[in-house]
N, C-alpha and C. Protein backbone atom coordinates (compact mmCIF):
# COMPACT_ATOMS: atom_id res chain seq x y z
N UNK A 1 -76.05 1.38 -19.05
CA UNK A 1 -74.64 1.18 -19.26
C UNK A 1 -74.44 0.49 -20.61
N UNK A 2 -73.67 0.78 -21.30
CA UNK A 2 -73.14 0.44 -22.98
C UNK A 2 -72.34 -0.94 -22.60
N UNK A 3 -72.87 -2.24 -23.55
CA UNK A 3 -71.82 -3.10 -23.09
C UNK A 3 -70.84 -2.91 -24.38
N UNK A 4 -69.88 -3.53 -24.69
CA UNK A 4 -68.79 -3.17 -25.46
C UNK A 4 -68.59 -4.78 -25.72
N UNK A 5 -68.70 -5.17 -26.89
CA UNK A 5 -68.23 -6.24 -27.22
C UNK A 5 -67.41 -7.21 -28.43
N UNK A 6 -66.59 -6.28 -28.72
CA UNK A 6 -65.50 -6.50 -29.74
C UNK A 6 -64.31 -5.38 -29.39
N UNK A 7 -63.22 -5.38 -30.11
CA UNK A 7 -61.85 -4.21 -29.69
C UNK A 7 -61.53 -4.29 -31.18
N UNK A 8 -60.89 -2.93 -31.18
CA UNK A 8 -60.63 -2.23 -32.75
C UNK A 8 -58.79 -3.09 -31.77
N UNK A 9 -57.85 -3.76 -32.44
CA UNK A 9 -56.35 -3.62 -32.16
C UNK A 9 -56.28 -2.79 -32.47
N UNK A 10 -55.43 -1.95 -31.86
CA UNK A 10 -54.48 -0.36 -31.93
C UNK A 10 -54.29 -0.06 -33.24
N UNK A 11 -55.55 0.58 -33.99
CA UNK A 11 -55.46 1.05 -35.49
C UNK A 11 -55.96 2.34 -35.22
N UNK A 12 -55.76 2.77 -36.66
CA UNK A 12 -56.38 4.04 -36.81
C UNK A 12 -57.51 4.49 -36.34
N UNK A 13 -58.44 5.53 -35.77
CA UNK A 13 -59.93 5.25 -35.26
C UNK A 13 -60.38 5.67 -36.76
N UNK A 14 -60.15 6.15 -38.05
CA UNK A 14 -61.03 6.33 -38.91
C UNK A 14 -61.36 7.68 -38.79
N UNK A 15 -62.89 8.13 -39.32
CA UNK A 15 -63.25 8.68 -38.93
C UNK A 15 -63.78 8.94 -38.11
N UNK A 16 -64.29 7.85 -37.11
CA UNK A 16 -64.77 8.08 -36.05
C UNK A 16 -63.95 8.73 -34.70
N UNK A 17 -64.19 9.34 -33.96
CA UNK A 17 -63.21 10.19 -33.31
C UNK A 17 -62.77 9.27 -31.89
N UNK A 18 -61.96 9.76 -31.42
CA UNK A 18 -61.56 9.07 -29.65
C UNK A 18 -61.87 10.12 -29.00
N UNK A 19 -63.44 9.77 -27.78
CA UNK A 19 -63.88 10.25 -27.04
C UNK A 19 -63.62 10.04 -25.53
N UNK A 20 -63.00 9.49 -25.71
CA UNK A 20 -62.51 9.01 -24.28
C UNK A 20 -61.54 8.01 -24.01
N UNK A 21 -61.04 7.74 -23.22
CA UNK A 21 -59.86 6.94 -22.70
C UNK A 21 -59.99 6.58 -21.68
N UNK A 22 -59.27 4.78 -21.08
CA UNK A 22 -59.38 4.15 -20.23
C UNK A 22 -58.04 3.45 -20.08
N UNK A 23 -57.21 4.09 -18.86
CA UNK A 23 -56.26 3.49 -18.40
C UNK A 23 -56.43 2.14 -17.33
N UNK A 24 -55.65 1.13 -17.71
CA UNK A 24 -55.83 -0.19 -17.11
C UNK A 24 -54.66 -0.75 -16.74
N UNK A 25 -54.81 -1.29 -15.77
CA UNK A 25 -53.39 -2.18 -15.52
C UNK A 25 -53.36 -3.23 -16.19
N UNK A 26 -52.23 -4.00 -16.16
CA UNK A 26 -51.79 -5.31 -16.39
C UNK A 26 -53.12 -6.38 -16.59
N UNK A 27 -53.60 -6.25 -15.02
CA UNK A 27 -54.33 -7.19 -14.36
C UNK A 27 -55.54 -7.40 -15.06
N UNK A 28 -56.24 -5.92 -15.23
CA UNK A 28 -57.31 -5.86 -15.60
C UNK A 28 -57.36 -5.75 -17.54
N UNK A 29 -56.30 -5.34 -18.34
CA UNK A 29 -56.04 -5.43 -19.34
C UNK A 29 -56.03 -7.36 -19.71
N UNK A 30 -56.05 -8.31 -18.65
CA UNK A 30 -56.22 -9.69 -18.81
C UNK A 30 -57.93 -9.91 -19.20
N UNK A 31 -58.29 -9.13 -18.34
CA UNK A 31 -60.13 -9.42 -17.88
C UNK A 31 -61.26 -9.42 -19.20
N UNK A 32 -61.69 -10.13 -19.85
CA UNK A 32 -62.35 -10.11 -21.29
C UNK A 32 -64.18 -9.57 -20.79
N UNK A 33 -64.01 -9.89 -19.69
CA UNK A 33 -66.04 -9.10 -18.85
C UNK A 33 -65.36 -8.51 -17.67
N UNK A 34 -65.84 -7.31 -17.62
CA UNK A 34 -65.73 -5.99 -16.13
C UNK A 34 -66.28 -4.92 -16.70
N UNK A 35 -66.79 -4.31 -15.61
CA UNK A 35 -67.15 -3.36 -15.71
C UNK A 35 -66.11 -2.10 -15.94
N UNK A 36 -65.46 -0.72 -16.32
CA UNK A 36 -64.57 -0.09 -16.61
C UNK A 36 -65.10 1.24 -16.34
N UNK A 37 -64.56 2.24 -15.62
CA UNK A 37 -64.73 3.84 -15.61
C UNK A 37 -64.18 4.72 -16.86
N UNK A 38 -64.55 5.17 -17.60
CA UNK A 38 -63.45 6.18 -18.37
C UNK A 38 -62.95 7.08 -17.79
N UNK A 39 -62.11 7.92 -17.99
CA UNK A 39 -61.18 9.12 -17.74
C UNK A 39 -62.28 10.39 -17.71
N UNK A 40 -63.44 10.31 -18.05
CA UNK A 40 -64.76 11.45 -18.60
C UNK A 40 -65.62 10.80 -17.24
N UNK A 41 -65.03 9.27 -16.77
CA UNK A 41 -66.21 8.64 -15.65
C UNK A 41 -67.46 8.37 -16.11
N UNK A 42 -67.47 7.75 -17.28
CA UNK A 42 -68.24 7.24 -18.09
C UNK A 42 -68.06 5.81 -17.81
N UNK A 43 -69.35 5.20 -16.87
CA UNK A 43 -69.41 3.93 -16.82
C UNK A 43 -69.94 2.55 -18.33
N UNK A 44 -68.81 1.75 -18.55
CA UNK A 44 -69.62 0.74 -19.76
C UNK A 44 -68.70 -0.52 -19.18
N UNK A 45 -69.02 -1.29 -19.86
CA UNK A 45 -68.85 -2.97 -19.60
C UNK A 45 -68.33 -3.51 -20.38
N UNK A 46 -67.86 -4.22 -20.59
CA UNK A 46 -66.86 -4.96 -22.01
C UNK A 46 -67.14 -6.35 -21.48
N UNK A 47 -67.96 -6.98 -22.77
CA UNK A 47 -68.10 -8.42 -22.50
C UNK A 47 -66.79 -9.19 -24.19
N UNK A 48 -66.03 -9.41 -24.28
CA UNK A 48 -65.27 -9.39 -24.79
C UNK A 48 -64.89 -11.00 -25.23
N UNK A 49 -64.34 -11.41 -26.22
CA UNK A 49 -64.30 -12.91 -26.72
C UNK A 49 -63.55 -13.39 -25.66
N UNK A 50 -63.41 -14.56 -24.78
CA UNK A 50 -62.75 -14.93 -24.05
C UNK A 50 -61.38 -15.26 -24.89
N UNK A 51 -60.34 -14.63 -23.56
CA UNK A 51 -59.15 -14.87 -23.61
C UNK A 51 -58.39 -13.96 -24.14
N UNK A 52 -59.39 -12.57 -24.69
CA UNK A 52 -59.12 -11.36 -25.28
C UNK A 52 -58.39 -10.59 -24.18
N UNK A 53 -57.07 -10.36 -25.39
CA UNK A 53 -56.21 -9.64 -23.83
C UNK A 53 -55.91 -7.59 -24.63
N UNK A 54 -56.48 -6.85 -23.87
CA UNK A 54 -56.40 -5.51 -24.09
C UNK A 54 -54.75 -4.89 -24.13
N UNK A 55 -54.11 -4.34 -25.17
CA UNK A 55 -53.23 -3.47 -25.02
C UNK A 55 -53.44 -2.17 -25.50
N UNK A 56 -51.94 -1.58 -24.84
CA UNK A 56 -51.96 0.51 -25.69
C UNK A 56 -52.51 0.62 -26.66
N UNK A 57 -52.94 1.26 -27.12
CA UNK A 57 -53.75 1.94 -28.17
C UNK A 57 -54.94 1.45 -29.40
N UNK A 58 -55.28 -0.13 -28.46
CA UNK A 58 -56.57 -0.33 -28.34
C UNK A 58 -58.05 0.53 -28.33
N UNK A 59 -59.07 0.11 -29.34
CA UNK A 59 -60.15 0.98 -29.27
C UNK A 59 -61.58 0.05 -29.19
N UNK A 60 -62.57 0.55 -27.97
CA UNK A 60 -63.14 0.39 -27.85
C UNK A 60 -64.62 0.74 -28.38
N UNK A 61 -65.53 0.44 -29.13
CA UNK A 61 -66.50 1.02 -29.73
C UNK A 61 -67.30 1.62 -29.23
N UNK A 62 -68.33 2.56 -28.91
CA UNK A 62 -69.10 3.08 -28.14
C UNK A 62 -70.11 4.34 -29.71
N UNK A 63 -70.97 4.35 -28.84
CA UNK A 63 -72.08 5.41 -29.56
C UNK A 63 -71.57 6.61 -30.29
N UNK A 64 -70.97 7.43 -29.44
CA UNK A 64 -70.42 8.33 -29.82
C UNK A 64 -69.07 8.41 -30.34
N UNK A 65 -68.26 7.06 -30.56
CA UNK A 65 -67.18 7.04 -30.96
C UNK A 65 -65.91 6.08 -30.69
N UNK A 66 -64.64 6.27 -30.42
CA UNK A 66 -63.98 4.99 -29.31
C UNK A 66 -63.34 5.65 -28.16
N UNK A 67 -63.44 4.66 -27.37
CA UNK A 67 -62.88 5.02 -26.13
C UNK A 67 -61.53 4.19 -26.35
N UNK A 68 -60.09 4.85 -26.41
CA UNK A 68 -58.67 4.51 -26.60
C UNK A 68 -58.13 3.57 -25.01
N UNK A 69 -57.69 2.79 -25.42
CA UNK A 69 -57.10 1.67 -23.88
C UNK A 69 -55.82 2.74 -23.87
N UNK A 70 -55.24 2.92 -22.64
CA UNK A 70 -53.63 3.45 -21.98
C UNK A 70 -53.58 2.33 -21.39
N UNK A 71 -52.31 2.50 -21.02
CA UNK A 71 -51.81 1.76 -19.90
C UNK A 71 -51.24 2.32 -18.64
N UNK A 72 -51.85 2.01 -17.63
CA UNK A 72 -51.85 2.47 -16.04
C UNK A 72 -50.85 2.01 -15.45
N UNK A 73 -50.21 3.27 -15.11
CA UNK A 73 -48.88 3.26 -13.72
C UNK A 73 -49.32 2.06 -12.96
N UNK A 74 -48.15 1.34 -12.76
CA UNK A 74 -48.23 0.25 -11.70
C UNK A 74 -47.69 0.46 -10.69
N UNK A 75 -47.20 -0.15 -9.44
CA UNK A 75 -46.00 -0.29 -8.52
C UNK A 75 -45.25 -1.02 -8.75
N UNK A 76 -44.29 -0.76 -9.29
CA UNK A 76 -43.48 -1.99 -9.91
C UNK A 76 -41.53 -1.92 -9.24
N UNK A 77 -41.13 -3.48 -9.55
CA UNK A 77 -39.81 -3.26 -9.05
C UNK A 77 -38.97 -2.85 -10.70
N UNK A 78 -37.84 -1.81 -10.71
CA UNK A 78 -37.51 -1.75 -11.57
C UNK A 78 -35.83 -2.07 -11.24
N UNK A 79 -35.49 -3.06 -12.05
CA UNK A 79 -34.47 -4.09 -11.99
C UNK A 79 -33.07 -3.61 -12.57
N UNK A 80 -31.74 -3.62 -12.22
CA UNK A 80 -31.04 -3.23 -13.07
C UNK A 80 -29.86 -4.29 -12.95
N UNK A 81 -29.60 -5.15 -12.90
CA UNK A 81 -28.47 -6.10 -13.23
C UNK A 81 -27.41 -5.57 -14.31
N UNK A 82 -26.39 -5.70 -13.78
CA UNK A 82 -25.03 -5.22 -14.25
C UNK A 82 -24.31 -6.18 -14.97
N UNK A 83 -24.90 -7.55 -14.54
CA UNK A 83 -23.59 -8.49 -14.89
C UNK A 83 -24.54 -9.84 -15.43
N UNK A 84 -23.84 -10.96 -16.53
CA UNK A 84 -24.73 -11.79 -16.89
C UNK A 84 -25.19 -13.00 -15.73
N UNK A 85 -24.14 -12.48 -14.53
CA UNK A 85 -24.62 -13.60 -13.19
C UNK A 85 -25.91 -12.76 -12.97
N UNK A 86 -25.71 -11.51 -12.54
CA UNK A 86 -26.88 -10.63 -11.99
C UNK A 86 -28.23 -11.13 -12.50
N UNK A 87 -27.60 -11.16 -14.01
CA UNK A 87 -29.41 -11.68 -15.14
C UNK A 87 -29.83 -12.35 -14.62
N UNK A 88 -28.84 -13.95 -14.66
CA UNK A 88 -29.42 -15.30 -14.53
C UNK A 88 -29.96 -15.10 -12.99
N UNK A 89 -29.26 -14.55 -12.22
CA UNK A 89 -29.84 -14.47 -10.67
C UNK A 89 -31.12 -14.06 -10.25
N UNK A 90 -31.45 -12.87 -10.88
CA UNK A 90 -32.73 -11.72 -10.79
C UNK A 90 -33.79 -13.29 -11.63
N UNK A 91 -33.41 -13.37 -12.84
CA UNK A 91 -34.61 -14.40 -13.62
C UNK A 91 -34.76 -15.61 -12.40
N UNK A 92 -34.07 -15.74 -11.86
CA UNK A 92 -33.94 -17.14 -11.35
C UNK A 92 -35.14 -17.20 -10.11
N UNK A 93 -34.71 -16.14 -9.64
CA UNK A 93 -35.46 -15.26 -8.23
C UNK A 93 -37.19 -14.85 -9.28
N UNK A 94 -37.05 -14.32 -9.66
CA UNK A 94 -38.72 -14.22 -10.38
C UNK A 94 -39.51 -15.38 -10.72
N UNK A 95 -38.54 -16.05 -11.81
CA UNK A 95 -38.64 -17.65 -11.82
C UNK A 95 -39.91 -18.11 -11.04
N UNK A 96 -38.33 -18.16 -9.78
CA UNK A 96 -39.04 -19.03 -8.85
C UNK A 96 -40.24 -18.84 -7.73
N UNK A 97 -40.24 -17.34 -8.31
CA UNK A 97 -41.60 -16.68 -7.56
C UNK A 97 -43.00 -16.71 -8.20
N UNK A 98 -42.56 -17.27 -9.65
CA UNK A 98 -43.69 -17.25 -10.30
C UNK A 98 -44.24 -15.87 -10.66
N UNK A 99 -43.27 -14.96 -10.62
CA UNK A 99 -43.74 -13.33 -11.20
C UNK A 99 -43.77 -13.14 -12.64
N UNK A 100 -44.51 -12.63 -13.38
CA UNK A 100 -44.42 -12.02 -14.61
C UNK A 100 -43.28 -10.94 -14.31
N UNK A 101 -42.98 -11.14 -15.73
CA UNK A 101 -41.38 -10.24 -16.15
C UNK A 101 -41.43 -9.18 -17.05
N UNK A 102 -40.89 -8.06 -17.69
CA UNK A 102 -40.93 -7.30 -18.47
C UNK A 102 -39.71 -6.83 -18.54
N UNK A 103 -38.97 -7.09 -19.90
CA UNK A 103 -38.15 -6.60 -19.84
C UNK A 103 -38.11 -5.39 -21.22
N UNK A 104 -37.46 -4.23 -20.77
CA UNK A 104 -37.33 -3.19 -21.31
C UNK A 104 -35.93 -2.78 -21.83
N UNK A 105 -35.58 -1.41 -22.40
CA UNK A 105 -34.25 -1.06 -22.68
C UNK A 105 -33.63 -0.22 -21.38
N UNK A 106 -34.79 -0.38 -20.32
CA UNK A 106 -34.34 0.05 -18.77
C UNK A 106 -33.70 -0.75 -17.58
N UNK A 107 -34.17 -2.24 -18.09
CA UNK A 107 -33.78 -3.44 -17.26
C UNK A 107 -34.86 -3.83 -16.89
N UNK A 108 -35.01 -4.73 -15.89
CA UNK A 108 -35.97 -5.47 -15.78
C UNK A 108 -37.37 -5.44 -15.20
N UNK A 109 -38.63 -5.88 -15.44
CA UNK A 109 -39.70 -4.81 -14.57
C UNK A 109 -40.38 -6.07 -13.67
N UNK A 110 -41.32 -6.13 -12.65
CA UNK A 110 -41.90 -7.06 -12.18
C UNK A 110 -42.77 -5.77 -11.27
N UNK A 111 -44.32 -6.54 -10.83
CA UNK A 111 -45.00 -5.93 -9.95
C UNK A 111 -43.95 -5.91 -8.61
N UNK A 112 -44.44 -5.07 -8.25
CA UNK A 112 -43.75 -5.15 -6.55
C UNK A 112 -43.52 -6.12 -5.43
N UNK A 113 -42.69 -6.23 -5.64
CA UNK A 113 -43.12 -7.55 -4.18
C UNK A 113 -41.89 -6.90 -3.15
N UNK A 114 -42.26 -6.86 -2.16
CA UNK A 114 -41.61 -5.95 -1.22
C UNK A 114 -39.83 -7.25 -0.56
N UNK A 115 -39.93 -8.67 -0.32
CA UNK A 115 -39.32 -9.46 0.20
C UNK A 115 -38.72 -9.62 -1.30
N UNK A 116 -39.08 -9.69 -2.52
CA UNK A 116 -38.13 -9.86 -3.66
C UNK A 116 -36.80 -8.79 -3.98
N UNK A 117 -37.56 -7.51 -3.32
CA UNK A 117 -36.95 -6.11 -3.45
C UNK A 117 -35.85 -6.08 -2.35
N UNK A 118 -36.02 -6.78 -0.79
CA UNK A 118 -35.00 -6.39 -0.21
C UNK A 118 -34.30 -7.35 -0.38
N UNK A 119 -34.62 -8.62 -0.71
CA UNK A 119 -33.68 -9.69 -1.04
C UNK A 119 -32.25 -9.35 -1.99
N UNK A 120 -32.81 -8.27 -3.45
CA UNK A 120 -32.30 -8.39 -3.98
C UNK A 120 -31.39 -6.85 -4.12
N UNK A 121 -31.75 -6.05 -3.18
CA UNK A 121 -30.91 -5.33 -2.42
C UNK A 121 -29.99 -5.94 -1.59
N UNK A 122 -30.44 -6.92 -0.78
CA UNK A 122 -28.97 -7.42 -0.10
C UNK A 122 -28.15 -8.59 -0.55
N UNK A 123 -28.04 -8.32 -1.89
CA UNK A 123 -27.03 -9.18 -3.16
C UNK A 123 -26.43 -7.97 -3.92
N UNK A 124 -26.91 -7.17 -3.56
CA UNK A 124 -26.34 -5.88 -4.16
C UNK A 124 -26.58 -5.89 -5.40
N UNK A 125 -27.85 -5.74 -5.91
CA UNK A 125 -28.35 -5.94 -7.12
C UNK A 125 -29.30 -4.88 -7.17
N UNK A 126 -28.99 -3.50 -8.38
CA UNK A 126 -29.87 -2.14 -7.84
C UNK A 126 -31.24 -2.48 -8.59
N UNK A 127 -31.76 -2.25 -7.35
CA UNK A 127 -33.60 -2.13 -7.69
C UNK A 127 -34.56 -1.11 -7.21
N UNK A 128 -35.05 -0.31 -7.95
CA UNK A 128 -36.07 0.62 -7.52
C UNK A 128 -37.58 0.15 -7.69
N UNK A 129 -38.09 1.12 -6.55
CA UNK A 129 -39.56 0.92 -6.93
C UNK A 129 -40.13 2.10 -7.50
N UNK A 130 -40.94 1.76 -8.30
CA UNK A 130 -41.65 3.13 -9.37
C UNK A 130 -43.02 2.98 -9.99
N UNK A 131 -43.59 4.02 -10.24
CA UNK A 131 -44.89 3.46 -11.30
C UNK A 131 -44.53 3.63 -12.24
N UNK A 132 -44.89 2.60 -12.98
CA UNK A 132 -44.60 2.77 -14.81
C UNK A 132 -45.30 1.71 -14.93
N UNK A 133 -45.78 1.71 -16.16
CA UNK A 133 -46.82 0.67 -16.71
C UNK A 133 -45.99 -0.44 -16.78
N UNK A 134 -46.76 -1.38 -17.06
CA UNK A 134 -46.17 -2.59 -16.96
C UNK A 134 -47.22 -3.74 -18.00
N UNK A 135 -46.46 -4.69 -19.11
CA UNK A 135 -46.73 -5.35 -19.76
C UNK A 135 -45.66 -6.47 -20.16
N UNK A 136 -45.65 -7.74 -19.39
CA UNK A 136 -45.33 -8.51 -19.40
C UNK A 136 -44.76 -9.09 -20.75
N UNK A 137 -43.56 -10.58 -20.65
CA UNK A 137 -43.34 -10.95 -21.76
C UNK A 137 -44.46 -11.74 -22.66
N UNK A 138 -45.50 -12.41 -21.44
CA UNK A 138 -46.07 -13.43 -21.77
C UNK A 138 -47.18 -12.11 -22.32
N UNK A 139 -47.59 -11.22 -22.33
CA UNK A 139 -48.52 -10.27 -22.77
C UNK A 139 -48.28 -9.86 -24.12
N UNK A 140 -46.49 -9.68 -24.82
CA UNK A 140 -46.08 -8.87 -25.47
C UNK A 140 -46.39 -9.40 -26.95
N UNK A 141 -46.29 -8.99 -27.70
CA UNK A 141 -46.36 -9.71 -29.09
C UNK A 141 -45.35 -9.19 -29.96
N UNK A 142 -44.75 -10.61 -30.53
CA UNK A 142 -43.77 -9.74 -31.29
C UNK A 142 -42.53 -9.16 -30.51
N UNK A 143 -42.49 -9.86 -29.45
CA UNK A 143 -41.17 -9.20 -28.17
C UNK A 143 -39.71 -10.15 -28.52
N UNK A 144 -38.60 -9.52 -28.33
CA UNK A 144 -37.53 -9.70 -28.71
C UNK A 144 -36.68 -9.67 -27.69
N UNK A 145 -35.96 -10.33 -26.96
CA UNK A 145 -35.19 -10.28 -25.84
C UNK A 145 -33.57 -9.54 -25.88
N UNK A 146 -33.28 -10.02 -26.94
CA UNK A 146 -32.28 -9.64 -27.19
C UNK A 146 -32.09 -8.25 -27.62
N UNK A 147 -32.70 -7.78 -28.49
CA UNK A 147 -33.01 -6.09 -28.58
C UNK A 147 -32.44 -5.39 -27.33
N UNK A 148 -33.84 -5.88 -26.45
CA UNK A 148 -33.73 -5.02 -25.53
C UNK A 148 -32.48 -5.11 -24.38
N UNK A 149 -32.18 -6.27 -24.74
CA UNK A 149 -31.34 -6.76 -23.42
C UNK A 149 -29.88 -5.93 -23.56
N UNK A 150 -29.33 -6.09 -25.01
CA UNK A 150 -28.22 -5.58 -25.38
C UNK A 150 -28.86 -4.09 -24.61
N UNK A 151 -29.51 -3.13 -24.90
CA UNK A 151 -29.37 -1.74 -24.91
C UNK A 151 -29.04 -1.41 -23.13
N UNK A 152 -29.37 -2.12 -22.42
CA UNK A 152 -28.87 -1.93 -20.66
C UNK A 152 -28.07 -2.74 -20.23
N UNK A 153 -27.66 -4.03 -20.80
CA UNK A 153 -26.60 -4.45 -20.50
C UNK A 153 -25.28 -4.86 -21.92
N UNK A 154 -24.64 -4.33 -21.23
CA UNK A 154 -23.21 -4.56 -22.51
C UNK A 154 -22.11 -5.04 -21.53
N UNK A 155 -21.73 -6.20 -21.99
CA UNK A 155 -20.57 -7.05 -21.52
C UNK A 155 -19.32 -6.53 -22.10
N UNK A 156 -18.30 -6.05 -21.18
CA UNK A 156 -17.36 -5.82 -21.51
C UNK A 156 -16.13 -6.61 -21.82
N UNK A 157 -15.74 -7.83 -21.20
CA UNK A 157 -15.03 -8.71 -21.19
C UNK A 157 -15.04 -10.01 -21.53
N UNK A 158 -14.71 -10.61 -22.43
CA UNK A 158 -14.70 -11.98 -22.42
C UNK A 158 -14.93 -11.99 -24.04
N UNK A 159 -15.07 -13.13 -24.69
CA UNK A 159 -15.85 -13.77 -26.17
C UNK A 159 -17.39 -12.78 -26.02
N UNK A 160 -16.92 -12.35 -27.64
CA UNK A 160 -18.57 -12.20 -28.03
C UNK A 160 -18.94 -13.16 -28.48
């Protein structure tokens, strides 16, 4: 088994080609030593600088070339608050659950938690469950709240 122990950040591969790909969740995109399957089922190991956190289009070095990081469908709640109570409510509720957050130009993302989901169905606050990748704020680099926040929610009334 190939151990792997450095990451190209999401650059160009060069000339060297992308031979393979490895979709990861959240969880395991944290993990700097594990073992990893490729998409080809090519077993290697990544012993990695601690505290090294993997994102999209990440490259991994290998013999024959790099193996490209994706990011893997999660189960996730996907959040849609209408109103700036809704925001503060939904954050408040994650908050206090201690969930990682993601917010997108879709609304809001969190892993699944099944008692967060009906809770916040019966506040009448629309939430689906879906796979879609998922990458946290505390993950993001360079993340902007406001960007995204304006593009799904727009206040109609009151002082801008």
């Amino acid at each position: 088994m190939q151990i792997i122990d450095h990451v190209v950040k999401a650059a160009s591969p060069g000339d060297r080609p992308i031979v393979d790909r490895v979709f990861l969740t959240w969880e395991a995109r944290q993990k700097s030593r594990q073992k990893l399957q490729t998409a080809a089922g090519k077993e290697v190991a990544i012993a990695l600088p601690t505290g090294t956190r993997l994102g999209a289009g990440d490259l991994l070095s290998i013999e024959e070339g790099w193996i490209e990081v994706h990011l893997a469908p999660e189960d996730v709640l996907l959040i849609r608050p209408r109103t700036l109570q809704e925001i503060a409510f939904v954050a408040y509720q994650v908050g206090n659950r201690h969930l990682a957050l993601e917010i997108t130009d879709d609304g809001l993302k969190t892993l699944h938690d099944p008692v967060l989901a009906s809770y916040l169905r019966q506040q009448g606050i629309p939430v689906e469950r879906a796979q879609l990748s998922f990458t946290p704020i505390s993950a993001m680099s360079g993340h902007s709240h406001a960007s995204s926040q304006e593009r799904w929610y727009h206040r109609s009334d009151g002082p801008s």
